[in-house]
N, C-alpha and C. Protein backbone atom coordinates (compact mmCIF):
# COMPACT_ATOMS: atom_id res chain seq x y z
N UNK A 1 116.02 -41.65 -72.14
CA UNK A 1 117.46 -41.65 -71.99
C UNK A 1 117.80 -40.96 -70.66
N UNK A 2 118.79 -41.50 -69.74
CA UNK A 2 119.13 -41.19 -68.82
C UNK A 2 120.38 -40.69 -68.61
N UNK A 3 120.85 -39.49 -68.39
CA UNK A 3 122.65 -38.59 -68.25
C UNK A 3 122.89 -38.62 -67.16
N UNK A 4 123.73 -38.64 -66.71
CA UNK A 4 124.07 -38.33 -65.28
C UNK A 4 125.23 -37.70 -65.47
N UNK A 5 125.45 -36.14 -64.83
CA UNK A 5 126.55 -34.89 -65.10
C UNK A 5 126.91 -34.53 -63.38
N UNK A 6 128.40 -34.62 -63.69
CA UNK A 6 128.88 -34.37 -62.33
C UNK A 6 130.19 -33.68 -61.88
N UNK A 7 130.20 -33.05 -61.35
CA UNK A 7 131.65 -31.67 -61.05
C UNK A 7 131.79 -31.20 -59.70
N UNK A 8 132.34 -30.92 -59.75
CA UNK A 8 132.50 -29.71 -58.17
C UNK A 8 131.73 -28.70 -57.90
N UNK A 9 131.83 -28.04 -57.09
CA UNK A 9 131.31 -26.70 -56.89
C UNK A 9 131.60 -25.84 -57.51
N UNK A 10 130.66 -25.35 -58.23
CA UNK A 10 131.02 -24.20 -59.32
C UNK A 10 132.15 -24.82 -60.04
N UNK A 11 131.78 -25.50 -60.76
CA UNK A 11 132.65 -26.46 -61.83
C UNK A 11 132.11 -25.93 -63.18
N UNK A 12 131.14 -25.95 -63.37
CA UNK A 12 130.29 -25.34 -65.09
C UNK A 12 129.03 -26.45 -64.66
N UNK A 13 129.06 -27.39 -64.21
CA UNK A 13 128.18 -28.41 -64.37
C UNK A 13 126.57 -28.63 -64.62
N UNK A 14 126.18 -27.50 -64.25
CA UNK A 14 124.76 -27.09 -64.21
C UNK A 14 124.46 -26.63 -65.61
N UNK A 15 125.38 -25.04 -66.11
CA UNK A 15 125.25 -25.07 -67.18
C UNK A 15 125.64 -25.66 -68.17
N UNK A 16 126.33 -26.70 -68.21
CA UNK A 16 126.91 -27.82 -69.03
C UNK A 16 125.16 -28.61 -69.20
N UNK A 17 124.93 -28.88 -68.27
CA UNK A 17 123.48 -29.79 -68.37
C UNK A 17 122.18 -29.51 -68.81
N UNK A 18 122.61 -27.99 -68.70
CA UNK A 18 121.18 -27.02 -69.01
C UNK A 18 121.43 -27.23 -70.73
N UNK A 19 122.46 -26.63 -70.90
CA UNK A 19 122.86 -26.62 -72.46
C UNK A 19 122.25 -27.82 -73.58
N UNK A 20 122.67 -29.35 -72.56
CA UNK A 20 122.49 -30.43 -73.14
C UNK A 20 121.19 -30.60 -73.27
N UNK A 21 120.73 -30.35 -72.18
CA UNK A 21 118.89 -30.96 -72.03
C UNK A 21 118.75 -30.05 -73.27
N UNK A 22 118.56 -28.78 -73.36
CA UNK A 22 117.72 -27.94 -74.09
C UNK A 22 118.49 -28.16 -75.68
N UNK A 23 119.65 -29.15 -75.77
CA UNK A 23 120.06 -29.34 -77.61
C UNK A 23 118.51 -29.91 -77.77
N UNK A 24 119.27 -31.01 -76.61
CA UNK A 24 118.13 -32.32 -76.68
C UNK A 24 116.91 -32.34 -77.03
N UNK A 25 116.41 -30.86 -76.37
CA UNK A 25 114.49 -30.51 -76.65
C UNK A 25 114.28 -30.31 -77.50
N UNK A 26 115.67 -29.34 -78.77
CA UNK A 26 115.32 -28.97 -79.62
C UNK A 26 115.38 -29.72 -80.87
N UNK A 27 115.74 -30.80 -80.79
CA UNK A 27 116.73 -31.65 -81.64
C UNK A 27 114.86 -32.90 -81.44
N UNK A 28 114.73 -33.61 -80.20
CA UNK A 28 113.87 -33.91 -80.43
C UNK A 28 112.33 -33.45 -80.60
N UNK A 29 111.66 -32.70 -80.94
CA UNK A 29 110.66 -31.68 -81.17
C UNK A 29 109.21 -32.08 -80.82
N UNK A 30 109.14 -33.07 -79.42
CA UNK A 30 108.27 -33.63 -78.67
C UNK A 30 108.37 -33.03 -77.09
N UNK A 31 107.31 -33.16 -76.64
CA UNK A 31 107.44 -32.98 -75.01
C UNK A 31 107.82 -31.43 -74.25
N UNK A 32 107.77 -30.94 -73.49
CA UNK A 32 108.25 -30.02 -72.45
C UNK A 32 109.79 -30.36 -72.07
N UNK A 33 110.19 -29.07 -71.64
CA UNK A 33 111.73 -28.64 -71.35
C UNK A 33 111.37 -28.36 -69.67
N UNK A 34 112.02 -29.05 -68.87
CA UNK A 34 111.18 -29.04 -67.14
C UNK A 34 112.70 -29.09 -66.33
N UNK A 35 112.78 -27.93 -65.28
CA UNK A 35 113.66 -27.71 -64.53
C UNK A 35 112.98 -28.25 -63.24
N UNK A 36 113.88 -29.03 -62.71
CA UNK A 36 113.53 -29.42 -61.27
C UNK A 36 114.30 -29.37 -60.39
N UNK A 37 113.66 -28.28 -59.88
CA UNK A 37 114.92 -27.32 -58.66
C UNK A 37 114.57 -28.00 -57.28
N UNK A 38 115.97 -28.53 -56.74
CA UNK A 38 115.96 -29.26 -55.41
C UNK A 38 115.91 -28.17 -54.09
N UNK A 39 116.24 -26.99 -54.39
CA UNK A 39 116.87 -26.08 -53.51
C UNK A 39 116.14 -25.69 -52.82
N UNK A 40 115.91 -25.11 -51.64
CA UNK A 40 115.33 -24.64 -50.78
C UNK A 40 115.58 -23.14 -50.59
N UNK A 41 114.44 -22.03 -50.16
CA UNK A 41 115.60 -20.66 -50.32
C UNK A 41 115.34 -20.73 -49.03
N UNK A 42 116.61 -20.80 -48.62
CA UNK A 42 117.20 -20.94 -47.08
C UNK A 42 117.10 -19.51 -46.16
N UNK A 43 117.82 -18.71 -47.73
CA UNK A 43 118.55 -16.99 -46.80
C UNK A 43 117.77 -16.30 -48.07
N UNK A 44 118.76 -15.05 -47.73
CA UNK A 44 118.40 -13.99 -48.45
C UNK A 44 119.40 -14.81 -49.89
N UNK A 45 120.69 -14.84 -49.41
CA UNK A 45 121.72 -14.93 -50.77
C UNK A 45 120.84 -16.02 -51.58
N UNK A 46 120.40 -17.19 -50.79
CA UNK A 46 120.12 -18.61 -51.87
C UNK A 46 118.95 -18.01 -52.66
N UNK A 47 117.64 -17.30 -52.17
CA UNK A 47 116.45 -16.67 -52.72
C UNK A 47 117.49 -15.80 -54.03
N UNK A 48 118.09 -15.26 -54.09
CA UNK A 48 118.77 -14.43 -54.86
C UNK A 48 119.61 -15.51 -56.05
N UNK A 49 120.20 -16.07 -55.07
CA UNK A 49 120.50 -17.22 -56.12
C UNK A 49 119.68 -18.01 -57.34
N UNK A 50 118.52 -18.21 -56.80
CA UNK A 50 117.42 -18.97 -57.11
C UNK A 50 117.13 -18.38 -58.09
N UNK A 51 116.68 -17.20 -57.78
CA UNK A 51 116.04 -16.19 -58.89
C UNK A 51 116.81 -15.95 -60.35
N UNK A 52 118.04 -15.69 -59.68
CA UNK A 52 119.22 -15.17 -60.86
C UNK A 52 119.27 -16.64 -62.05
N UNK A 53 118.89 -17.84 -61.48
CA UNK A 53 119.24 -19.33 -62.33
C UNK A 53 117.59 -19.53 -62.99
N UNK A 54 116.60 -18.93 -62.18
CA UNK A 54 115.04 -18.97 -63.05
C UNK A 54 115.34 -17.85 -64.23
N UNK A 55 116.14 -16.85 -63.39
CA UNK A 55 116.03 -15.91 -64.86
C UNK A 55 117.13 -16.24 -65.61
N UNK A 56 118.33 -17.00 -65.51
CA UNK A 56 119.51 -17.09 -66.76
C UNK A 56 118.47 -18.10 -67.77
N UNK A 57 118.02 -18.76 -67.18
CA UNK A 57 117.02 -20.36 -67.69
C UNK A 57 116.36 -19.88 -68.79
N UNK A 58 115.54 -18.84 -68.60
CA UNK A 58 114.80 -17.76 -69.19
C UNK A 58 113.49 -18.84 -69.74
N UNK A 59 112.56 -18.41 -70.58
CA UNK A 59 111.18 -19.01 -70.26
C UNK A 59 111.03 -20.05 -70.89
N UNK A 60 111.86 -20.85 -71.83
CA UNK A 60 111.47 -22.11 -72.58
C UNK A 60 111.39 -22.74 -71.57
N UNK A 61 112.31 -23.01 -70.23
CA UNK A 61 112.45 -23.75 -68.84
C UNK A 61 110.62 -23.90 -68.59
N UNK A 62 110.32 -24.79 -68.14
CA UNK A 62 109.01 -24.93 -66.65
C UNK A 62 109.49 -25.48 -65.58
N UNK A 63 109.73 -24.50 -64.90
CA UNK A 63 110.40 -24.73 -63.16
C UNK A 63 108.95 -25.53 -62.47
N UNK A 64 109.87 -26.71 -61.85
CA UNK A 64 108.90 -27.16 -60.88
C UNK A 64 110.15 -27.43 -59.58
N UNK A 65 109.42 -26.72 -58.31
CA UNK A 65 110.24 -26.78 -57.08
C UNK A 65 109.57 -28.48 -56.69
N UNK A 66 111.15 -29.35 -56.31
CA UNK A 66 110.51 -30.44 -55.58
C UNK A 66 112.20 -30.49 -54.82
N UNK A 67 111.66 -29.68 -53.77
CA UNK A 67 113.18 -30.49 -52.41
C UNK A 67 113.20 -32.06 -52.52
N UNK A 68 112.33 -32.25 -51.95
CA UNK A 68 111.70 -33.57 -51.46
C UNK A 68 111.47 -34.92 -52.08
N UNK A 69 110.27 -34.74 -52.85
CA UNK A 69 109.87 -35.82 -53.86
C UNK A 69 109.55 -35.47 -54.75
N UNK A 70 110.24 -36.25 -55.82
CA UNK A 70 109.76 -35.98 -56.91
C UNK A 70 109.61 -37.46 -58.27
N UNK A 71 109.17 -38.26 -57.99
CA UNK A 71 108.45 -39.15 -58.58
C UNK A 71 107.20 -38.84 -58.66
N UNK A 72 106.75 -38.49 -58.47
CA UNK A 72 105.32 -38.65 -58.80
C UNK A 72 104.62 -37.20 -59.97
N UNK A 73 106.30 -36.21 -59.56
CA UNK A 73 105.88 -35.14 -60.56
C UNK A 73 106.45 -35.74 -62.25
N UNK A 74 107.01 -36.82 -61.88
CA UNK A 74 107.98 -37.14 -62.88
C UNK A 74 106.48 -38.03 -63.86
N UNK A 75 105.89 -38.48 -63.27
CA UNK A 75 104.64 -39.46 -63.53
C UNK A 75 103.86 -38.44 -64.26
N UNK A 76 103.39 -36.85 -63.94
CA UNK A 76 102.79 -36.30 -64.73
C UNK A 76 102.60 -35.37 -65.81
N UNK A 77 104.60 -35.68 -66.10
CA UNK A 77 104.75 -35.17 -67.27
C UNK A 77 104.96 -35.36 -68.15
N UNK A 78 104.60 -34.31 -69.75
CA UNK A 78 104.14 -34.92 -70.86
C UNK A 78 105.02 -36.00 -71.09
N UNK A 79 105.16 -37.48 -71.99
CA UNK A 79 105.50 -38.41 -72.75
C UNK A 79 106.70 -37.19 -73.19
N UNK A 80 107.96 -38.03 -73.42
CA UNK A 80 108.70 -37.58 -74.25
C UNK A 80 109.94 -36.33 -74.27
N UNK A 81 109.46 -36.32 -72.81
CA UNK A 81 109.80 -34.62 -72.44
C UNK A 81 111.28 -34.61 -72.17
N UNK A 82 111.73 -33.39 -71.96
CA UNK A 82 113.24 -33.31 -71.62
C UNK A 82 113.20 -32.70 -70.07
N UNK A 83 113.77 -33.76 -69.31
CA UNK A 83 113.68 -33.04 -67.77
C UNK A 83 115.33 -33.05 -67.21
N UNK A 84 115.52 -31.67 -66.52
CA UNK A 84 116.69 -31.95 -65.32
C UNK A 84 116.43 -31.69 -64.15
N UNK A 85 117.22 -32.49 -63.51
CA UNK A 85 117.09 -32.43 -62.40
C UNK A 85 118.29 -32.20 -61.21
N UNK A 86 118.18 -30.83 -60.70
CA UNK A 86 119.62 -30.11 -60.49
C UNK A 86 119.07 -29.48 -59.06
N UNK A 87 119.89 -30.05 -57.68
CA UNK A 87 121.13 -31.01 -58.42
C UNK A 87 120.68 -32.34 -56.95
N UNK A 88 121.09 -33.72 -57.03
CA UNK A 88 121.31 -34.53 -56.12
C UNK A 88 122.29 -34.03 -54.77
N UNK A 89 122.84 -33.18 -54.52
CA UNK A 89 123.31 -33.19 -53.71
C UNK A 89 122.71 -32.78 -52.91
N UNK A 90 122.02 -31.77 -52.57
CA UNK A 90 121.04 -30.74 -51.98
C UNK A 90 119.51 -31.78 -52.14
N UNK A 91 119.24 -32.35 -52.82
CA UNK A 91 117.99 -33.59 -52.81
C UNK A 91 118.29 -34.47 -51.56
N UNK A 92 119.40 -34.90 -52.02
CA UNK A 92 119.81 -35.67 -50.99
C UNK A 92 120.13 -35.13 -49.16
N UNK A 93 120.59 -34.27 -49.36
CA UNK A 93 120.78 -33.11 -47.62
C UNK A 93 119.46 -33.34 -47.41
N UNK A 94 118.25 -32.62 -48.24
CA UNK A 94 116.94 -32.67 -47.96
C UNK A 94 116.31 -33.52 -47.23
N UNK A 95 116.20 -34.77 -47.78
CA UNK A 95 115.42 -36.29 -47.59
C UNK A 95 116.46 -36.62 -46.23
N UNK A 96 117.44 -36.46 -46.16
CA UNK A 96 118.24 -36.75 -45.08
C UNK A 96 118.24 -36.52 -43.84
N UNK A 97 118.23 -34.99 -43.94
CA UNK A 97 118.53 -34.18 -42.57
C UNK A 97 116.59 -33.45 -42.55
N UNK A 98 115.98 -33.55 -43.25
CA UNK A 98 114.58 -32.72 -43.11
C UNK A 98 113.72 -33.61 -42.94
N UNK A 99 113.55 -34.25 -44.25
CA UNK A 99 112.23 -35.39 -44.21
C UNK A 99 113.16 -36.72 -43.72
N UNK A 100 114.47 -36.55 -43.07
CA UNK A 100 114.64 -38.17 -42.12
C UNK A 100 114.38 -39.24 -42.42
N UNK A 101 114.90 -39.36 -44.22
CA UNK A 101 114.72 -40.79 -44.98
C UNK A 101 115.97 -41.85 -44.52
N UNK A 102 115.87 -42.78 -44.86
CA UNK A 102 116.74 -43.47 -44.92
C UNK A 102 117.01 -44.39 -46.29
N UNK A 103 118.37 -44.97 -46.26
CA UNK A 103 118.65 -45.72 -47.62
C UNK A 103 117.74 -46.20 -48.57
N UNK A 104 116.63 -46.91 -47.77
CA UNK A 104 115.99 -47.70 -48.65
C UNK A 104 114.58 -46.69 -49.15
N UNK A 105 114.23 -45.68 -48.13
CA UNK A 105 113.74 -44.73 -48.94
C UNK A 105 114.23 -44.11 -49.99
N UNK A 106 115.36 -43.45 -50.13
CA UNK A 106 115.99 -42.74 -50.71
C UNK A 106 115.79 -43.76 -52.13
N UNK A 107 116.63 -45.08 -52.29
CA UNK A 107 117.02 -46.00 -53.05
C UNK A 107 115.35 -45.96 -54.21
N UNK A 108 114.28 -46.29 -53.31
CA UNK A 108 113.15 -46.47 -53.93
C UNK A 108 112.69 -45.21 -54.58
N UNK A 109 112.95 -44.17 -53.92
CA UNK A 109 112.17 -42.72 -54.64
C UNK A 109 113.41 -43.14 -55.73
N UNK A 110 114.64 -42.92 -56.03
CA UNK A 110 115.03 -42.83 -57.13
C UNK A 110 115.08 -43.80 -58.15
N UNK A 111 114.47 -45.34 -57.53
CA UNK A 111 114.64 -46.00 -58.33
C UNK A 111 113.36 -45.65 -59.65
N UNK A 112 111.98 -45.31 -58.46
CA UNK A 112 110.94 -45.17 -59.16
C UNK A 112 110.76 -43.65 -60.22
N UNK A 113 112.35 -42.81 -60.34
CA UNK A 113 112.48 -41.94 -60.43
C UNK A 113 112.84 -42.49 -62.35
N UNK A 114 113.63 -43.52 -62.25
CA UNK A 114 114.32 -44.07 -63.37
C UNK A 114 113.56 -44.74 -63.65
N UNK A 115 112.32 -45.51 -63.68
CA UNK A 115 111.05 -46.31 -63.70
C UNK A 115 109.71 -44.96 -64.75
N UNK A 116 109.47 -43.97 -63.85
CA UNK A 116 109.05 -42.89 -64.93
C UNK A 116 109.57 -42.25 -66.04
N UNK A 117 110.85 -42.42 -65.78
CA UNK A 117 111.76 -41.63 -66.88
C UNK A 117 111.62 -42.49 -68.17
N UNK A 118 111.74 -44.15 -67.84
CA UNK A 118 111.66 -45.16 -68.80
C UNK A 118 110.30 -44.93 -69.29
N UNK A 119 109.10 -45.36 -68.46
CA UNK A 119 107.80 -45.28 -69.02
C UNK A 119 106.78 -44.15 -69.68
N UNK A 120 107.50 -42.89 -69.62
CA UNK A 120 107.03 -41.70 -69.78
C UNK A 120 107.87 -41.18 -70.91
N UNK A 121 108.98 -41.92 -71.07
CA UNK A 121 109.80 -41.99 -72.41
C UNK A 121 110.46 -40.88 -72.08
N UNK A 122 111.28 -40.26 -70.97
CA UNK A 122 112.11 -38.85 -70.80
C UNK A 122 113.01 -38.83 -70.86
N UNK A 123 113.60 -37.49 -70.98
CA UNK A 123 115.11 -37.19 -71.28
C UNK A 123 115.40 -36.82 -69.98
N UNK A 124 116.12 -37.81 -69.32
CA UNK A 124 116.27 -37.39 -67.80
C UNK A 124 117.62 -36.86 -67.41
N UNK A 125 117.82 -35.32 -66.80
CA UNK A 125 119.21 -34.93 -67.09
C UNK A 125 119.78 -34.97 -65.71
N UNK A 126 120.25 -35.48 -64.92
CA UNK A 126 120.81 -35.72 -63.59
C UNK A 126 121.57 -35.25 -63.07
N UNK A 127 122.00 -33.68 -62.46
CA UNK A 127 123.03 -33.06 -62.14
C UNK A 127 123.66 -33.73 -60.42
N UNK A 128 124.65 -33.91 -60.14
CA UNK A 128 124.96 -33.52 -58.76
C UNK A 128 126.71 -33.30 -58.63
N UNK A 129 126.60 -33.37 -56.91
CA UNK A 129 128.60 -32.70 -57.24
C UNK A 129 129.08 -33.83 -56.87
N UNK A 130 130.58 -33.85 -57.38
CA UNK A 130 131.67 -34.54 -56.70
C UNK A 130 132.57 -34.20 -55.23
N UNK A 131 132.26 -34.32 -54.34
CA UNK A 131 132.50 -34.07 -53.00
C UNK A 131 133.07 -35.31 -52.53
N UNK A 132 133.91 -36.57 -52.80
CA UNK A 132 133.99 -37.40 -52.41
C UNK A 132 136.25 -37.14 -52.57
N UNK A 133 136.27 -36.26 -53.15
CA UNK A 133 138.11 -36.14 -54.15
C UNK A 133 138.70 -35.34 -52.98
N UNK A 134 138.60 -35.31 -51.91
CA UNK A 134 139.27 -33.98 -50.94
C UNK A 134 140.05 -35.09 -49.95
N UNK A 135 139.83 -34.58 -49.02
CA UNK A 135 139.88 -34.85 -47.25
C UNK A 135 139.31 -36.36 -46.89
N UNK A 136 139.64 -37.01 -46.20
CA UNK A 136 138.21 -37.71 -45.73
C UNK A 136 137.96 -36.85 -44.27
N UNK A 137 136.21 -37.29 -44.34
CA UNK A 137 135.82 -36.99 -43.62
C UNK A 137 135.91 -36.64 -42.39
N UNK A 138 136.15 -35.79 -41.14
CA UNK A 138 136.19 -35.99 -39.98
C UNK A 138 134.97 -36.15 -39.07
N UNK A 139 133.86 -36.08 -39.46
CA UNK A 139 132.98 -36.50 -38.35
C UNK A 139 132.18 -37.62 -39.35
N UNK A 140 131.40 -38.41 -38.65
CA UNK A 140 130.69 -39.77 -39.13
C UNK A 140 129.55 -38.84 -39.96
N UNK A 141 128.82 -37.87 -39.41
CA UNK A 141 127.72 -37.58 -40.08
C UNK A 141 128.36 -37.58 -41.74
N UNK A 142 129.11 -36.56 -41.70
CA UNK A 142 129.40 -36.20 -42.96
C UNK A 142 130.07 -37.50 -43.87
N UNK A 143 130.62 -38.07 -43.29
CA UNK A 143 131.27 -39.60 -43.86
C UNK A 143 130.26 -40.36 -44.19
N UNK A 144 128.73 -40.01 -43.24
CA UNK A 144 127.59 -41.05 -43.73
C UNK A 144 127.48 -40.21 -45.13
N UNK A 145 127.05 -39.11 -45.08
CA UNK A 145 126.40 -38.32 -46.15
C UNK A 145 127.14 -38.59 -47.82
N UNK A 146 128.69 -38.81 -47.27
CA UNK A 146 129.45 -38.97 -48.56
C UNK A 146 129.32 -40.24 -48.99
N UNK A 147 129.28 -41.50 -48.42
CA UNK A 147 128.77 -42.28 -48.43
C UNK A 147 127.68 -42.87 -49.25
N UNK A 148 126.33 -42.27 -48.82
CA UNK A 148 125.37 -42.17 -49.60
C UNK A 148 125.65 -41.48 -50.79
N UNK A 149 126.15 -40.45 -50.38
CA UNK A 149 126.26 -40.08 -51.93
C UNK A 149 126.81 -40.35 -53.05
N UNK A 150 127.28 -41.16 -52.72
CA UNK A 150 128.36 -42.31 -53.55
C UNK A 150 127.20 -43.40 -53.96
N UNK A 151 126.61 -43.83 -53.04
CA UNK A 151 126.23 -45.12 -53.47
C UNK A 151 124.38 -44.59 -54.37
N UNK A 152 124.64 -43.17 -54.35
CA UNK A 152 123.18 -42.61 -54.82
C UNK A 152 124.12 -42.29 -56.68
N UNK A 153 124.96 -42.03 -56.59
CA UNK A 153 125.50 -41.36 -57.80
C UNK A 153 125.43 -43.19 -58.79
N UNK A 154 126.30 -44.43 -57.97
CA UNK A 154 126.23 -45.63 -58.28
C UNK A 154 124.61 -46.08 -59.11
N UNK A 155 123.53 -46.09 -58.17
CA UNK A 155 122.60 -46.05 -58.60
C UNK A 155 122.19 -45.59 -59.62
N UNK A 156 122.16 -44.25 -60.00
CA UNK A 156 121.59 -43.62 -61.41
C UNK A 156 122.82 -43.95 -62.86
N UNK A 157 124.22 -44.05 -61.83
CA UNK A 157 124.85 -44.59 -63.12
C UNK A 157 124.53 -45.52 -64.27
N UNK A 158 124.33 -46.93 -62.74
CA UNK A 158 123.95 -48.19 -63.61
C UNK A 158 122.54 -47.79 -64.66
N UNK A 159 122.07 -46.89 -64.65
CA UNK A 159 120.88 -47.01 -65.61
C UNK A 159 121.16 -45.82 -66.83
N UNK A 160 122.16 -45.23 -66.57
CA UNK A 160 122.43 -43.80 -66.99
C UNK A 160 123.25 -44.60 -69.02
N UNK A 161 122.45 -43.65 -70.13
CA UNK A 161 123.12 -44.14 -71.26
C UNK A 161 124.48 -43.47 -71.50
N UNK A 162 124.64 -42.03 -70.79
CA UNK A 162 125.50 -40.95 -70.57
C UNK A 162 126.15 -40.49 -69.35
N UNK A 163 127.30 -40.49 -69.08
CA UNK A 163 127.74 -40.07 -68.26
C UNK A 163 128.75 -38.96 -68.28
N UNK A 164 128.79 -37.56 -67.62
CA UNK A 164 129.72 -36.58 -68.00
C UNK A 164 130.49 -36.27 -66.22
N UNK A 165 131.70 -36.14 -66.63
CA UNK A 165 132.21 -35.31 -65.47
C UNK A 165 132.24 -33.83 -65.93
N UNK A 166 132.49 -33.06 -65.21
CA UNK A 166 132.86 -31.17 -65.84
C UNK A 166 133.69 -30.67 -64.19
N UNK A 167 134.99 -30.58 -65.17
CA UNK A 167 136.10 -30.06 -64.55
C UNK A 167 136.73 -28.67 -65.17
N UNK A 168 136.28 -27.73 -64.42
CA UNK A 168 136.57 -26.08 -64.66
C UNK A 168 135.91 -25.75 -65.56
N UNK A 169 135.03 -26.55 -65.72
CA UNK A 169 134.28 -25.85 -67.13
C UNK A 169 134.46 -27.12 -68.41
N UNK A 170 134.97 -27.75 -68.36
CA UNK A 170 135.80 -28.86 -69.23
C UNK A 170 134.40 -30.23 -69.27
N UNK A 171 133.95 -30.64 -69.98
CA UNK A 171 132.99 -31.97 -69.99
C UNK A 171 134.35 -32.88 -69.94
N UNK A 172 134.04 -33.68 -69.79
CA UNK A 172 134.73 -35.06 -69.71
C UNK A 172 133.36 -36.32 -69.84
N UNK A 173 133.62 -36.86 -71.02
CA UNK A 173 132.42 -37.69 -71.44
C UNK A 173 132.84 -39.08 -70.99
N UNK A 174 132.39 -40.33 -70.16
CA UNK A 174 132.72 -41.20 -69.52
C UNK A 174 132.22 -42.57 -69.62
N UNK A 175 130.99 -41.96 -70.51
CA UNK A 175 130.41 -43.66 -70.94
C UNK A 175 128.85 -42.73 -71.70
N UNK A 176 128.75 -43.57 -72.93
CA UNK A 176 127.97 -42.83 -74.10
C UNK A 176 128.84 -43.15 -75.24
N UNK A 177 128.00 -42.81 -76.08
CA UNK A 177 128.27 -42.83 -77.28
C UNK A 177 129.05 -41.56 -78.04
């Protein structure tokens, strides 16, 4: 099963998703509970950050760091498992501006992202933000970036059985049961 959960900055959205994955783990009583942290510790604050969300998580979590790629970690975990993956926005900066992907890279790592999730039978929990509701853009970079990120959120939708927005803390359930 595939969710896809999405909010603002500091919206609740993360812990909205954390919550869900881990009903989910407990409710289905198969597989590993797997955090997949996109983040990079940049500074001092994000390292601090980082730490403070490994320790709210506390130890049922198995943190695996993947900025970058992560299909292939998705390939070697147990059948059945409950995974999130928090968050696409910062995945996406990554592959963008670091490893210098482009669309059809991007498109394929995630397609093959929803390809393991199916064959490995996972609970795939999909965090990222809504950054698209403001301003438009003033420079092209950032207009590309929103862009993509639109058409990356499109992507996991179409396969997604769940979809949540979280506004102030608020779920907003959008397609699911």
């Amino acid at each position: 099963m595939i969710t896809f959960i999405s909010g603002g900055a500091r919206s609740g959205k993360s812990s909205f998703a954390e919550k869900l994955a881990q009903d989910n783990y407990h409710r289905q009583k198969g597989g590993n509970l797997y955090y997949i942290a996109t983040s990079l510790p940049s500074d001092e604050e994000m390292e601090d950050r980082i730490a403070r969300h490994r320790n709210d998580r506390g130890e049922e979590w198995q943190t695996i760091e993947a900025p970058i790629h992560i299909k292939d970690g998705l390939l070697d975990l147990q059948k059945e498992s409950t995974v999130l993956i928090d968050c696409l926005t910062v995945w996406l900066g990554n592959r963008l501006y670091i490893d210098k992907a482009d669309w059809e890279d991007i498109s394929q790592e995630v397609g093959g992202w929803l390809q393991a999730a199916r064959a490995r039978q996972l609970n795939l929990y999909l965090v990222s933000n809504d950054i698209n509701e403001g301003m438009p853009a003033r420079t092209r970079s950032v207009a590309s970036y929103i862009y993509m990120l639109e058409k990356l959120h499109q992507l996991i939708i179409s396969s997604s059985k769940e979809i949540y927005q979280v506004i102030a803390g608020l779920p907003v359930k959008w397609k699911g049961g």
